[in-house]
Protein backbone atom coordinates (compact mmCIF):
# COMPACT_ATOMS: atom_id res chain seq x y z
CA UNK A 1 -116.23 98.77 -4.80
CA UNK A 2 -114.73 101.32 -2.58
CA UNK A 3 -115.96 103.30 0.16
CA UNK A 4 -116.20 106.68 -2.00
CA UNK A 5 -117.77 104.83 -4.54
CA UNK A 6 -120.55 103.24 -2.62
CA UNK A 7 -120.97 106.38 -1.11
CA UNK A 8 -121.48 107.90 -4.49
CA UNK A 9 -123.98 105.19 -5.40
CA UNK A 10 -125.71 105.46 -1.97
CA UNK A 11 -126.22 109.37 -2.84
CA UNK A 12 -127.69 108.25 -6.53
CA UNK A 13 -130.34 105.97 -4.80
CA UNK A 14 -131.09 109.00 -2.21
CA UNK A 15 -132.04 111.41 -4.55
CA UNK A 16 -133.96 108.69 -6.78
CA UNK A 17 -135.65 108.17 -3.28
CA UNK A 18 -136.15 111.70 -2.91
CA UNK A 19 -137.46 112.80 -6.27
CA UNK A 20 -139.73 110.18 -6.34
CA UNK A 21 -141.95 110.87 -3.55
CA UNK A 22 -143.66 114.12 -3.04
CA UNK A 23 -143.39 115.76 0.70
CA UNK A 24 -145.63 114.89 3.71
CA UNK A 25 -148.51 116.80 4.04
CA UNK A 26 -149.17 118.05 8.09
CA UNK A 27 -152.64 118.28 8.05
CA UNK A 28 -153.15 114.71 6.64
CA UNK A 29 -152.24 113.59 10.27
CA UNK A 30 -151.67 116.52 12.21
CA UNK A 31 -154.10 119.55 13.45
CA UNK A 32 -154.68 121.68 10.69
CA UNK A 33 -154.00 125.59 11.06
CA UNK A 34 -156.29 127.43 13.42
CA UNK A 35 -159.02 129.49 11.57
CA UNK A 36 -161.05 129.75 14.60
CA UNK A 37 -159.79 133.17 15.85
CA UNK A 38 -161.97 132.64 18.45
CA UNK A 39 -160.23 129.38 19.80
CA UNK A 40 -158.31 128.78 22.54
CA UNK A 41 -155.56 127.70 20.66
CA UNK A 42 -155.73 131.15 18.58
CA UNK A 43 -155.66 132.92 21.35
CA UNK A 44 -152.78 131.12 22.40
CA UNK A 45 -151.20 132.11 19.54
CA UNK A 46 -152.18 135.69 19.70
CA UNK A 47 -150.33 136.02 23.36
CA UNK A 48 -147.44 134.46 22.23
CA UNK A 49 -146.82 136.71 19.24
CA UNK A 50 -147.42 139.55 21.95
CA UNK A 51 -144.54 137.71 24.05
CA UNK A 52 -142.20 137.82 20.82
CA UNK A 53 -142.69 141.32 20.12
CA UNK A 54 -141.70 141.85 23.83
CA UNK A 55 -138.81 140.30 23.62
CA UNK A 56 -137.49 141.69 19.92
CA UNK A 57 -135.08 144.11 21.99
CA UNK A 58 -133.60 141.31 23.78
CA UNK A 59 -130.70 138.89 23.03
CA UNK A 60 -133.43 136.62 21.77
CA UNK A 61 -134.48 138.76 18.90
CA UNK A 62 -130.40 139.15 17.98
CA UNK A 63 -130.52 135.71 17.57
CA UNK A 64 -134.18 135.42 15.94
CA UNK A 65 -132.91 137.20 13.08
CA UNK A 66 -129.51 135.09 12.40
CA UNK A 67 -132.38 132.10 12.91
CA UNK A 68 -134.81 133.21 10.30
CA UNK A 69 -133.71 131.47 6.92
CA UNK A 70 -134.65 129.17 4.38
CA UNK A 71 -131.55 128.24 3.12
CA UNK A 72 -129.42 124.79 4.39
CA UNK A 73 -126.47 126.32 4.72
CA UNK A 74 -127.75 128.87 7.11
CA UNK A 75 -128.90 125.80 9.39
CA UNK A 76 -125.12 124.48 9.06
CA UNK A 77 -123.58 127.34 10.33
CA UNK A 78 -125.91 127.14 13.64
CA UNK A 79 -125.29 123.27 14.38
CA UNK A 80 -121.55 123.87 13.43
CA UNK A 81 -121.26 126.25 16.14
CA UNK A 82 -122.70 123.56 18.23
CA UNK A 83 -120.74 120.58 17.27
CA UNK A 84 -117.46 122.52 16.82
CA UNK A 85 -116.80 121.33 13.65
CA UNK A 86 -117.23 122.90 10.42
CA UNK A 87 -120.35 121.24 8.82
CA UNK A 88 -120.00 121.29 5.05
CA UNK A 89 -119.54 119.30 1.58
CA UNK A 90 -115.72 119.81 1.49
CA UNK A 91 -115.20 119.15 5.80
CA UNK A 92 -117.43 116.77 6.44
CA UNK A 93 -119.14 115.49 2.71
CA UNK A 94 -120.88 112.39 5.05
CA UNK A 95 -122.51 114.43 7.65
CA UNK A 96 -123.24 116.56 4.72
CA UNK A 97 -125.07 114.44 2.56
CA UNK A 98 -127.16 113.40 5.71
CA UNK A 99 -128.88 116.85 6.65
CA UNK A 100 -128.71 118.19 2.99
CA UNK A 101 -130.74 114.91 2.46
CA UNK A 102 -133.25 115.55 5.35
CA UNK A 103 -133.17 118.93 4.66
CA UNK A 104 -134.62 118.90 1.01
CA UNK A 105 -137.20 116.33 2.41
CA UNK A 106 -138.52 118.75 4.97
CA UNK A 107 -138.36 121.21 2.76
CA UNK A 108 -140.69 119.49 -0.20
CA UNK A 109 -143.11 118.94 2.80
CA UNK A 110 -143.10 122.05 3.77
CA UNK A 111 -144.08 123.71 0.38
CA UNK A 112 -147.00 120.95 -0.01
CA UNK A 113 -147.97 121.32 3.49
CA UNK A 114 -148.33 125.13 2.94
CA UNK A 115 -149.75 124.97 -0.96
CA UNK A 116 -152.87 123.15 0.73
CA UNK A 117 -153.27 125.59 4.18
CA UNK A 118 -152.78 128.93 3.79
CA UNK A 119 -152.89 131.21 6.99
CA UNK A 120 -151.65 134.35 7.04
CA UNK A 121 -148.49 134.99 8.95
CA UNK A 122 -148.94 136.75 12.28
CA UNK A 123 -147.42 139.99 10.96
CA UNK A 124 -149.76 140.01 8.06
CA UNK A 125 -152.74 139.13 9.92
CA UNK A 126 -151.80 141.98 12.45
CA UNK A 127 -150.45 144.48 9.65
CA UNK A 128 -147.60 145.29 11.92
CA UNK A 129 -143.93 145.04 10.46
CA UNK A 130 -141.71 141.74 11.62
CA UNK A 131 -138.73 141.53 12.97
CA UNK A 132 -137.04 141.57 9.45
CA UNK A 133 -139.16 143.77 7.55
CA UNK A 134 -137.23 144.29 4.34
CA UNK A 135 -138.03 140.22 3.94
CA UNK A 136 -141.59 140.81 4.64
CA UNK A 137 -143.15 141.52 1.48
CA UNK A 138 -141.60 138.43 -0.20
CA UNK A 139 -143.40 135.63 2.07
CA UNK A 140 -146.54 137.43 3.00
CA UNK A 141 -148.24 135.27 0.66
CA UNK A 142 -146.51 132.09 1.73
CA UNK A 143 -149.04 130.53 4.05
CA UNK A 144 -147.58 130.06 7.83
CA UNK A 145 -148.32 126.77 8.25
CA UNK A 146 -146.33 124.72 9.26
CA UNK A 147 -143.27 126.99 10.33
CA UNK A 148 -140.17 126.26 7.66
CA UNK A 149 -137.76 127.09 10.49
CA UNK A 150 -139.34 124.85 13.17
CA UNK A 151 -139.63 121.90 10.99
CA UNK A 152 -136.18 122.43 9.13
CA UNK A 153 -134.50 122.98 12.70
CA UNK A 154 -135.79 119.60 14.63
CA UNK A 155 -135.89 117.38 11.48
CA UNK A 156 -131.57 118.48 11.18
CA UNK A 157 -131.71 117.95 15.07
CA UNK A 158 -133.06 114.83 15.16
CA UNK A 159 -130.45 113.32 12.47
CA UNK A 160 -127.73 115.22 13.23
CA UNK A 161 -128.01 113.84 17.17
CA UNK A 162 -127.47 110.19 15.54
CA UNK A 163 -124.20 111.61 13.99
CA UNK A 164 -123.18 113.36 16.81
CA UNK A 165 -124.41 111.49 20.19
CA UNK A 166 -122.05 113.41 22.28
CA UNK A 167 -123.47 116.68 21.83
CA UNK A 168 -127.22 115.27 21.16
CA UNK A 169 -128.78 117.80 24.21
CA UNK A 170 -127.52 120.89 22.89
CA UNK A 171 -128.09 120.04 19.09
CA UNK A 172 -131.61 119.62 20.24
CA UNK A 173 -131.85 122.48 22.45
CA UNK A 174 -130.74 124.50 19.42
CA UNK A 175 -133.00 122.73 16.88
CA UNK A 176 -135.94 123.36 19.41
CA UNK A 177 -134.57 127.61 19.51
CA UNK A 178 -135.03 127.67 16.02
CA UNK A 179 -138.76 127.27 16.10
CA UNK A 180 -139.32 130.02 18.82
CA UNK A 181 -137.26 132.15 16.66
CA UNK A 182 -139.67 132.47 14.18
CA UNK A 183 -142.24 133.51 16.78
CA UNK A 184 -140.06 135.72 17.88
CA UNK A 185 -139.91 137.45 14.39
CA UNK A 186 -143.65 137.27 13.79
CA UNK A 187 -143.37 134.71 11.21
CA UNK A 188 -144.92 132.25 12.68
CA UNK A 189 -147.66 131.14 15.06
CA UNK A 190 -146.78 129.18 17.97
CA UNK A 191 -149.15 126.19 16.74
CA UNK A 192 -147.22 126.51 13.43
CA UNK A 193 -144.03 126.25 15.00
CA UNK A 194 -145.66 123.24 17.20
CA UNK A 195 -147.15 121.38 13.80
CA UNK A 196 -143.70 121.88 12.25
CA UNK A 197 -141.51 119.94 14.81
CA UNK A 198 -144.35 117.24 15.04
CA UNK A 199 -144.16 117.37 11.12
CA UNK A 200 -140.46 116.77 11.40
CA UNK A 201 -140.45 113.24 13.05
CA UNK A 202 -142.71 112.07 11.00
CA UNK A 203 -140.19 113.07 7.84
CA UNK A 204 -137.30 111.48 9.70
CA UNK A 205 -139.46 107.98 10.13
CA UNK A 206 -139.99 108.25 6.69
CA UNK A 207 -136.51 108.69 6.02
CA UNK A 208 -135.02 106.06 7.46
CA UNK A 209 -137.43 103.69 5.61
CA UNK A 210 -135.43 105.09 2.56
CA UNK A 211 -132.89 102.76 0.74
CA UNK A 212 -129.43 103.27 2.07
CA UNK A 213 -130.22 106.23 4.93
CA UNK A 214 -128.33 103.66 7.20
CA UNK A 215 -125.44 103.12 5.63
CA UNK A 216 -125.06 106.53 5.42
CA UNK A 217 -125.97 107.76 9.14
CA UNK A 218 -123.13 105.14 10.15
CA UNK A 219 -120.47 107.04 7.62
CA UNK A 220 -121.20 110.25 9.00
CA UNK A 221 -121.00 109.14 12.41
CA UNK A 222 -117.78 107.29 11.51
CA UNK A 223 -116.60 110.59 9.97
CA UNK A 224 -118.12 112.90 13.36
CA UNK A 225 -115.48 110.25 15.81
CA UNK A 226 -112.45 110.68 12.98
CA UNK A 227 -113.00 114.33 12.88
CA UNK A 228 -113.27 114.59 16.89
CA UNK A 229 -109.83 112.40 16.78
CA UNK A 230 -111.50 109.68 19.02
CA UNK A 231 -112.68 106.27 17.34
CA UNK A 232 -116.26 105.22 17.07
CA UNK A 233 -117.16 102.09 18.86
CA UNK A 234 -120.60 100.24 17.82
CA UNK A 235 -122.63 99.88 20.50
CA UNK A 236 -124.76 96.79 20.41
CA UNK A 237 -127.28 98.53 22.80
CA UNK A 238 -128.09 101.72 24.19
CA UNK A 239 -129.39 102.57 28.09
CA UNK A 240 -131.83 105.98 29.27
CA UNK A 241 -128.58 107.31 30.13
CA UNK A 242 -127.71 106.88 26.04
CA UNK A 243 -130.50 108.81 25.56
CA UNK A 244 -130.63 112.53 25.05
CA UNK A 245 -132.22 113.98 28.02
CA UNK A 246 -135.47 116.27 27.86
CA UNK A 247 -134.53 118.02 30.69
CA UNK A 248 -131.51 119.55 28.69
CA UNK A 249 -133.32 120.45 25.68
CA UNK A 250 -137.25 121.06 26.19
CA UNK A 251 -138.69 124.17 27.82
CA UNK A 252 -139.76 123.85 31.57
CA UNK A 253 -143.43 123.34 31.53
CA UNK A 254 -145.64 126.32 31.80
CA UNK A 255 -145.90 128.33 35.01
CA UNK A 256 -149.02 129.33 36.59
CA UNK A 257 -150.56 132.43 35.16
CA UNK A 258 -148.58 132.58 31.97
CA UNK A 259 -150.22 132.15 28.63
CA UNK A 260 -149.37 128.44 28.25
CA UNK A 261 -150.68 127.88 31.25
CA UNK A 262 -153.82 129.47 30.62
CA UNK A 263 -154.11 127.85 26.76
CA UNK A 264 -153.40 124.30 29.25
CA UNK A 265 -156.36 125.28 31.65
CA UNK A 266 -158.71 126.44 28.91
CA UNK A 267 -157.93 123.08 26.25
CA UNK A 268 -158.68 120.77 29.22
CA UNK A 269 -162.32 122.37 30.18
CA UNK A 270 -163.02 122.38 26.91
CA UNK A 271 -161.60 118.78 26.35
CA UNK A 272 -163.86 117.62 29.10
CA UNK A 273 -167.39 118.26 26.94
CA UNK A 274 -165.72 115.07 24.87
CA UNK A 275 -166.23 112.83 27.24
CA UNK A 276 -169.23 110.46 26.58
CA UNK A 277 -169.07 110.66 23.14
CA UNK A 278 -167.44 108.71 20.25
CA UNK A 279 -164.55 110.31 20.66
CA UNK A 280 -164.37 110.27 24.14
CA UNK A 281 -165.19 106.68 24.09
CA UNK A 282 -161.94 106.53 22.17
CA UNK A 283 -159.97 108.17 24.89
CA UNK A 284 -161.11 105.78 27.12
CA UNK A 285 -159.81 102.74 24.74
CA UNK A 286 -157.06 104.39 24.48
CA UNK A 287 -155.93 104.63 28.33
CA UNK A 288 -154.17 101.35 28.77
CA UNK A 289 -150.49 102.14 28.14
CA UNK A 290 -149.53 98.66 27.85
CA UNK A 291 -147.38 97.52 25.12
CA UNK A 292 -150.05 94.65 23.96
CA UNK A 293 -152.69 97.55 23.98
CA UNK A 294 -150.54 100.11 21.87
CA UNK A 295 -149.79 97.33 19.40
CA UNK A 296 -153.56 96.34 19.05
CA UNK A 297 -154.43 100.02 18.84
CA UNK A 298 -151.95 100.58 15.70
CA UNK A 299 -152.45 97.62 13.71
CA UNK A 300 -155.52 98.23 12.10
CA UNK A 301 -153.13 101.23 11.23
CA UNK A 302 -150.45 99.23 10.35
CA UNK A 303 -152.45 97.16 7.78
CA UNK A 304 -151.36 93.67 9.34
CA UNK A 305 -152.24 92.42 13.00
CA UNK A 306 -148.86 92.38 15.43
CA UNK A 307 -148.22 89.87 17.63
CA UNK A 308 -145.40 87.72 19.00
CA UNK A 309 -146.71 85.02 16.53
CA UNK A 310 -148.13 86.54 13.49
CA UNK A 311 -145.24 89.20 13.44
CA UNK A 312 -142.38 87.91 15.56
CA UNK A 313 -139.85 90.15 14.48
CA UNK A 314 -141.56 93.27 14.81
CA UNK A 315 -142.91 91.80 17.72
CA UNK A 316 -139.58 91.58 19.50
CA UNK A 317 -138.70 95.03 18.17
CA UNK A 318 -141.49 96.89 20.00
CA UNK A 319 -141.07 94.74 22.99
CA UNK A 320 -137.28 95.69 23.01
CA UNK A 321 -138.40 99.65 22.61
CA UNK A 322 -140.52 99.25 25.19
CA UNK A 323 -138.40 99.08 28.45
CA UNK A 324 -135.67 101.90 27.59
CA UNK A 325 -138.17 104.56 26.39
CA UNK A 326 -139.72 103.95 29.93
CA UNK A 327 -137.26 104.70 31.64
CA UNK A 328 -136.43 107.92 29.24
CA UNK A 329 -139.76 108.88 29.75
CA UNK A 330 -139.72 108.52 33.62
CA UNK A 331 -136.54 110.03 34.49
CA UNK A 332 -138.45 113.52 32.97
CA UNK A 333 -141.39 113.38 35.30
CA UNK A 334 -139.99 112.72 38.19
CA UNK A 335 -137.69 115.53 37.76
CA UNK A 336 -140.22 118.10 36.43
CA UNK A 337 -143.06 116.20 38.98
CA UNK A 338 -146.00 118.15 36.99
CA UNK A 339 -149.33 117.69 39.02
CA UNK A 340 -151.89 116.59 36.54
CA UNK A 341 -155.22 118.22 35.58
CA UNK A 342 -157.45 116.18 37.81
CA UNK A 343 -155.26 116.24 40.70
CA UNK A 344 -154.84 120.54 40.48
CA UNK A 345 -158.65 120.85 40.47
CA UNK A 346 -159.16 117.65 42.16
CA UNK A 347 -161.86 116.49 40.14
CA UNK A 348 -162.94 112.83 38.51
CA UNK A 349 -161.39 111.61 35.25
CA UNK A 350 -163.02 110.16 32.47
CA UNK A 351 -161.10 106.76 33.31
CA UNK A 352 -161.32 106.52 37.31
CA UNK A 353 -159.58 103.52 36.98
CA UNK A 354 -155.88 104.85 37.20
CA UNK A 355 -156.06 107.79 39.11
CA UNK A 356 -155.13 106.69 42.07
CA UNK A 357 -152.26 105.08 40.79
CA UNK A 358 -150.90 108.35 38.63
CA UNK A 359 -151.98 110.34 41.34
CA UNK A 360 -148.33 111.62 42.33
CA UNK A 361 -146.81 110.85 39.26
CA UNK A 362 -145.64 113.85 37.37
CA UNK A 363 -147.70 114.56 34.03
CA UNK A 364 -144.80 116.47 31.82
CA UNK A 365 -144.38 115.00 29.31
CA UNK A 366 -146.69 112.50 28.89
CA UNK A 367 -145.62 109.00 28.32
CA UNK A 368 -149.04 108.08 26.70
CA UNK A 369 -148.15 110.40 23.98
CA UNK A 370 -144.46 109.32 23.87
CA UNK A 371 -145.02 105.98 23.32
CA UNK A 372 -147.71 106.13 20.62
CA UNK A 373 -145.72 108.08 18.84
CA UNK A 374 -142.69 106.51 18.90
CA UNK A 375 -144.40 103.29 18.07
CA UNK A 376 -146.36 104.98 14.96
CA UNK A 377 -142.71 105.93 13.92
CA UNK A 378 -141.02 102.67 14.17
CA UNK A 379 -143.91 101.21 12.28
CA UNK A 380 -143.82 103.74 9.63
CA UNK A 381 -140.11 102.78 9.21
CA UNK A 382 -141.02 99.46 8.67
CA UNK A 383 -144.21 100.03 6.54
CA UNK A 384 -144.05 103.60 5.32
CA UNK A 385 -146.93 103.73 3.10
CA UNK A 386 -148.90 103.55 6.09
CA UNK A 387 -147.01 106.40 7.57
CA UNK A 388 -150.09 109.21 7.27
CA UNK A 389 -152.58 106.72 8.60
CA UNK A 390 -150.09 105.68 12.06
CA UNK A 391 -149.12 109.09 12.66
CA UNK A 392 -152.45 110.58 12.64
CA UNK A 393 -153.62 107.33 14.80
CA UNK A 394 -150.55 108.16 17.13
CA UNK A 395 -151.72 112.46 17.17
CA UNK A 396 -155.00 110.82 18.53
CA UNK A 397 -153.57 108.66 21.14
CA UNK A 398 -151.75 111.36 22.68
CA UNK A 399 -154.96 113.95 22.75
CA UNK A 400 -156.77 111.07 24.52
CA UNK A 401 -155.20 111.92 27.73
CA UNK A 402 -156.18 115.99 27.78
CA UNK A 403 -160.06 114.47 27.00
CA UNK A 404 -159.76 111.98 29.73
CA UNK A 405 -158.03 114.78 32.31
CA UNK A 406 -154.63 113.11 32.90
CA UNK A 407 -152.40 115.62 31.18
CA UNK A 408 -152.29 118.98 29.76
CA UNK A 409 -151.56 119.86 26.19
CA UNK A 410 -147.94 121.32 26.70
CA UNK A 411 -147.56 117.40 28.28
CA UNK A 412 -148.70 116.18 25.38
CA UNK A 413 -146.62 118.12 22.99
CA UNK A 414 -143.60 117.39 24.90
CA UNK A 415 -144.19 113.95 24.55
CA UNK A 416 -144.21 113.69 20.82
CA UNK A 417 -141.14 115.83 20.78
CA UNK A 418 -139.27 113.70 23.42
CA UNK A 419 -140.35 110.31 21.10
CA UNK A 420 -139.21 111.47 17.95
CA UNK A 421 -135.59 112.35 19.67
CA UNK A 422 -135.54 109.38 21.19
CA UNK A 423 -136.19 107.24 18.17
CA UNK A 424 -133.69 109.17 16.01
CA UNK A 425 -130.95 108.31 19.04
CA UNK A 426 -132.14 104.63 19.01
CA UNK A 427 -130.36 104.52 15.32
CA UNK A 428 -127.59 104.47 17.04
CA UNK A 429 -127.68 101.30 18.64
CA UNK A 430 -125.97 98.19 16.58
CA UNK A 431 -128.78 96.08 17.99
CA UNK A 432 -131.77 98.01 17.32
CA UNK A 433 -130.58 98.59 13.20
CA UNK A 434 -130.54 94.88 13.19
CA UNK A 435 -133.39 94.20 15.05
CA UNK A 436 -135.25 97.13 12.51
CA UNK A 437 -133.97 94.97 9.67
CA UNK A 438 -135.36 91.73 10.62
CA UNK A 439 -138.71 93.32 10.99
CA UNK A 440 -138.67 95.07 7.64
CA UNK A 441 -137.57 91.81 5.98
CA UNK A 442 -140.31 90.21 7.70
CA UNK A 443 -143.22 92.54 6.71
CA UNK A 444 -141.85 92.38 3.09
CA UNK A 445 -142.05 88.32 3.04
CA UNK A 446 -138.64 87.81 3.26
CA UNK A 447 -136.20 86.08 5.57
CA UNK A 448 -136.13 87.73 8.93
CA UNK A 449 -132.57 86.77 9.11
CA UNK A 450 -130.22 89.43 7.71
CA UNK A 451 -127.03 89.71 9.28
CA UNK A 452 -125.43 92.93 9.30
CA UNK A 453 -121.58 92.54 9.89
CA UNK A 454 -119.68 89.78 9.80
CA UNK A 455 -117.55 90.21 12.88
CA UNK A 456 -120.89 90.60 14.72
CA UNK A 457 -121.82 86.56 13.70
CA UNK A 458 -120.83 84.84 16.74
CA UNK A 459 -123.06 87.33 18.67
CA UNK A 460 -126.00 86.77 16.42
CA UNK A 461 -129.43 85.19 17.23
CA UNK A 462 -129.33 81.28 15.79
CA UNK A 463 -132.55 80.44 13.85
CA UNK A 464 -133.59 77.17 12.24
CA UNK A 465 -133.33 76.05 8.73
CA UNK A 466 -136.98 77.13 8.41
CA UNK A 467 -136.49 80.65 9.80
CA UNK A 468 -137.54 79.70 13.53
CA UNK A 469 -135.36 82.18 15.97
CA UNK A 470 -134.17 80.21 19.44
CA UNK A 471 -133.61 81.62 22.70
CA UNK A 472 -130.29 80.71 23.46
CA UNK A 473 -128.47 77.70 21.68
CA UNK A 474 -129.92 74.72 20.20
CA UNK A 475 -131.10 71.61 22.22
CA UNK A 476 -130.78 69.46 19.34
CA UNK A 477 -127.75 68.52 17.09
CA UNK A 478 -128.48 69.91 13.18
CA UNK A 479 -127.49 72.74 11.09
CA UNK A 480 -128.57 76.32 12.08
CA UNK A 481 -128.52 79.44 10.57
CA UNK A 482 -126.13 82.33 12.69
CA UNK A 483 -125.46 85.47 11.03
CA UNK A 484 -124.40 85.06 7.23
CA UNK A 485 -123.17 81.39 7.81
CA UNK A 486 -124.57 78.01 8.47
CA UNK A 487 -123.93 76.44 11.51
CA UNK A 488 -124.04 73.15 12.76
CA UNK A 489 -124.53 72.12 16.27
C-alpha cells in the first residue's frame, strides 16, 4: 500500500472514530458556568467584559473581529499567517486533515457542552450591542459556555505546535489571542473563554487515543519540514529547551490592583473557609507533589492501581514525564518569581509542612496543577474511557492549592494551560510515542513490546521471551526479544 493510500485509509478510520463518539461535555469535569451573579468569579467576569468594551477602539478589537468565527477555515487563515505557509487541503492535505480532524472534535463538544449549560452571552445579559452586532441576533440563544473560539483556538494550537515545533510559541500565543478575542467582542465571559481552553486539552488527550492520530501527526510534520525545504529528523527525546516556553505565549500574571488580581485575592479568602472540611481534607492529601503520590491519587481514577510492578510500562512512562515537565515548569517561576498567597499576607497555610520550603519559590504557574493535569491526560490517552473521571480528578488537584493558600487561581489556570502544551509537544518525541505505545498495549493485555520502526531496532529496549524488559543487555546467553526481531545473546 502506498503512502496516499494509507493516508486515505487512515482518514476513513478518523472519521469512523469521530462519528462514533459524541463530544466531551465541560461541565462533566470542569466548573460549570457561573449563575451566581453574585460570585467572585461573576464579578470577574463582569470587569473583564468592561475591559473589552474599553478596548473595542483599539488594535485589539480590529483583530477581535477577524477572530470571531465559527468556521475552520477562518482558524487556517490565522495560524497560516503564523507558520508562513498556506494551511489548506490542496497545500498542505496532511496538516490539513490534522486540525480539520481536531477541529470537528472540538466543535461536537462544544455544541453538547452548550446544549446542556445555557448562559446568556455577556451582550445579551447586558442588552448592549457586541462588537459585531449584525451577528448578534443569530447566537443570542446559543448558550456562552464554553467559548467556541477559545476552545477551537488552543485545541488547533496545541496540534498544530506538534506539526510545527519551530514556531510552537507563537502558534500558542495566537491560539491563546483567540480566546480574549471573544471577550473582547462581548461574546464571551472570561470563565467561558477559561473552561474552553481547559476543555481543549482534554479533546486533544482524547484524540490521540484515536486509531491512527499518530501516524498522521508524523505525516504532517513530515510534510511542515518538506514544505519549509529543511528535512525532519526524529528525535528520540526531547529537553525543557524542546519545549514551548510559557513565557512566550501566556499572559504575565496579574498586577496588583487590576481585576485579576482582585478575582485572585477574593477566590483565596474565600477558598480559605474550605479548610477543615472534606474537601479541605482533600487539599491536604493532595499536597505531596511527588510522582508516587500523583500516581496513587489518579488510579482509583484510572480504574487499575499504577505501579512499577503492577503497571510497568505506564509506570516508566510517567516516571520518564516526570523530570522534563519539571524543569518546563521551573524555568516559568523563576522567571515570573510570583510571591504566593501566604507569603503576600504572611499568614499560615493549611499544610505548614512546605512552606518554608516554597517560601521563595515563585507560584505562577503552579506546578501542582501542571502535573496533575498532564498526568490525567497521558492516562486518558492510554485509557480514554476514563477520560471524564481523570480530568475532573486532575481540575481538583489543581484547586487544592488556592484552598490550602499556596497559589492563586490565575496560577492555577496557567498551569493546566502550560500541561496541555506541553503534552501535545511531547508527541513529538520518537521515544515518548513508543514509550505511549507500550503502555497502551499493556493496559489492553497485550504485549508491551511494539516496535515502531525498524531502523530504530538496534536502539530498542531488549525484553525476555516472557515479556520481562532489562536494563541494559542480557547477563545470560538465550534468545531475546529487540524491536520486531528475535535476538539471541
Amino acid at each position: 500500500m502506498n503512502k496516499k493510500s494509507l493516508l486515505l485509509v487512515l482518514s476513513s478510520i478518523l472519521c469512523m472514530n469521530l462519528h462514533a463518539q459524541d463530544g466531551l461535555n465541560a461541565s462533566y469535569f470542569l466548573s460549570g458556568p457561573v449563575y451566581n451573579t453574585h460570585s467572585a468569579k461573576f464579578l470577574n467576569d463582569s470587569a473583564q467584559y468592561a475591559w473589552g468594551k474599553s478596548v473595542r477602539e483599539s488594535a485589539l478589537g480590529t483583530q477581535a473581529v477577524k477572530d470571531l468565527s465559527w468556521e475552520l477555515d477562518s482558524y487556517l487563515s490565522y495560524f497560516s499567517d503564523i507558520i508562513g505557509i498556506e494551511i489548506s487541503k490542496s497545500n498542505t492535505q496532511n496538516i490539513y486533515d490534522l486540525l480539520d480532524y481536531g477541529f470537528r472534535y472540538a466543535k461536537s463538544s462544544v455544541e453538547t457542552s452548550q446544549s446542556t449549560n445555557f448562559f446568556l452571552r455577556p451582550y445579551v445579559y447586558y442588552e448592549e450591542a457586541s462588537l459585531i452586532p449584525e451577528s448578534d441576533e443569530q447566537y443570542q440563544e446559543t448558550s456562552s459556555y464554553p467559548s467556541a473560539q477559545a476552545t477551537y483556538g488552543w485545541t488547533l494550537g496545541m496540534l498544530l505546535s506538534e506539526a510545527c515545533p519551530d514556531k510552537q510559541d507563537a502558534i500558542l500565543k495566537r491560539a491563546y489571542e483567540i480566546g480574549t478575542s471573544s471577550v473582547i467582542a462581548g461574546y464571551s465571559w472570561q470563565s467561558d473563554t477559561e473552561t474552553g481552553r481547559e476543555l481543549a486539552c482534554a479533546i486533544v488527550a482524547l484524540i490521540h487515543s484515536h486509531q491512527g492520530i499518530l501516524h498522521l501527526v508524523k505525516s504532517a510534520q513530515d510534510e511542515y519540514a518538506k514544505k519549509k525545504a529543511g528535512t525532519r529528523s526524529d528525535e528520540p527525546y526531547l529537553y525543557a529547551d524542546d519545549l514551548p516556553d510559557p513565557t512566550k505565549y501566556l499572559p504575565n500574571p496579574p498586577t496588583e490592583g487590576s481585576a485579576q488580581y482582585d478575582y485572585d485575592v477574593t477566590t483565596y479568602y474565600d477558598s480559605k473557609s474550605i479548610r477543615g472540611t472534606s474537601r479541605g481534607d482533600m487539599a491536604v492529601r493532595d499536597a505531596d507533589a511527588s510522582l508516587q503520590n500523583i500516581i496513587n491519587t489518579f488510579s482509583p481514577e484510572f480504574g487499575k492501581s499504577i505501579s512499577a510492578s503492577n503497571t510497568p510500562e505506564l509506570y516508566r512512562l510517567l516516571d520518564s514525564m516526570y523530570p522534563i515537565a519539571s524543569e518546563a515548569i521551573d524555568a516559568s517561576k523563576e522567571h515570573y518569581h510570583r510571591l504566593r498567597p501566604y507569603v503576600v499576607y504572611d499568614e499560615p497555610t493549611g499544610y505548614s509542612a512546605d512552606e518554608d520550603d516554597l517560601r521563595y519559590s515563585g507560584a505562577y504557574p503552579s506546578g501542582h496543577a501542571f502535573f496533575g493535569w498532564i498526568i490525567a491526560m497521558a492516562l486518558s490517552e492510554v485509557n480514554p474511557a476514563q477520560l471524564t473521571s481523570l480530568m475532573h480528578r486532575a481540575y481538583e488537584f489543581g484547586q487544592s492549592r488556592v484552598i490550602l493558600g499556596y497559589h492563586w487561581q490565575s496560577d492555577i489556570i496557567a498551569g493546566r494551560l502550560v500541561a496541555g502544551a506541553v503534552f501535545a509537544r511531547l508527541h513529538g518525541s520518537k521515544d515518548f510515542i513508543a514509550q505511549m505505545e507500550r503502555a497502551i498495549q499493556e493496559f489492553k493485555g497485550g504485549s508491551s513490546i511494539q516496535a515502531l520502526d525498524a531502523e530504530a531496532d538496534a536502539d530498542a529496549p531488549i525484553y525476555t521471551i516472557g515479556g520481562v524488559r532489562l536494563n541494559g543487555q542480557p547477563s545470560r546467553h538465550g534468545i531475546y526479544i529487540q524491536g520486531r526481531k528475535k535476538i539471541v545473546r
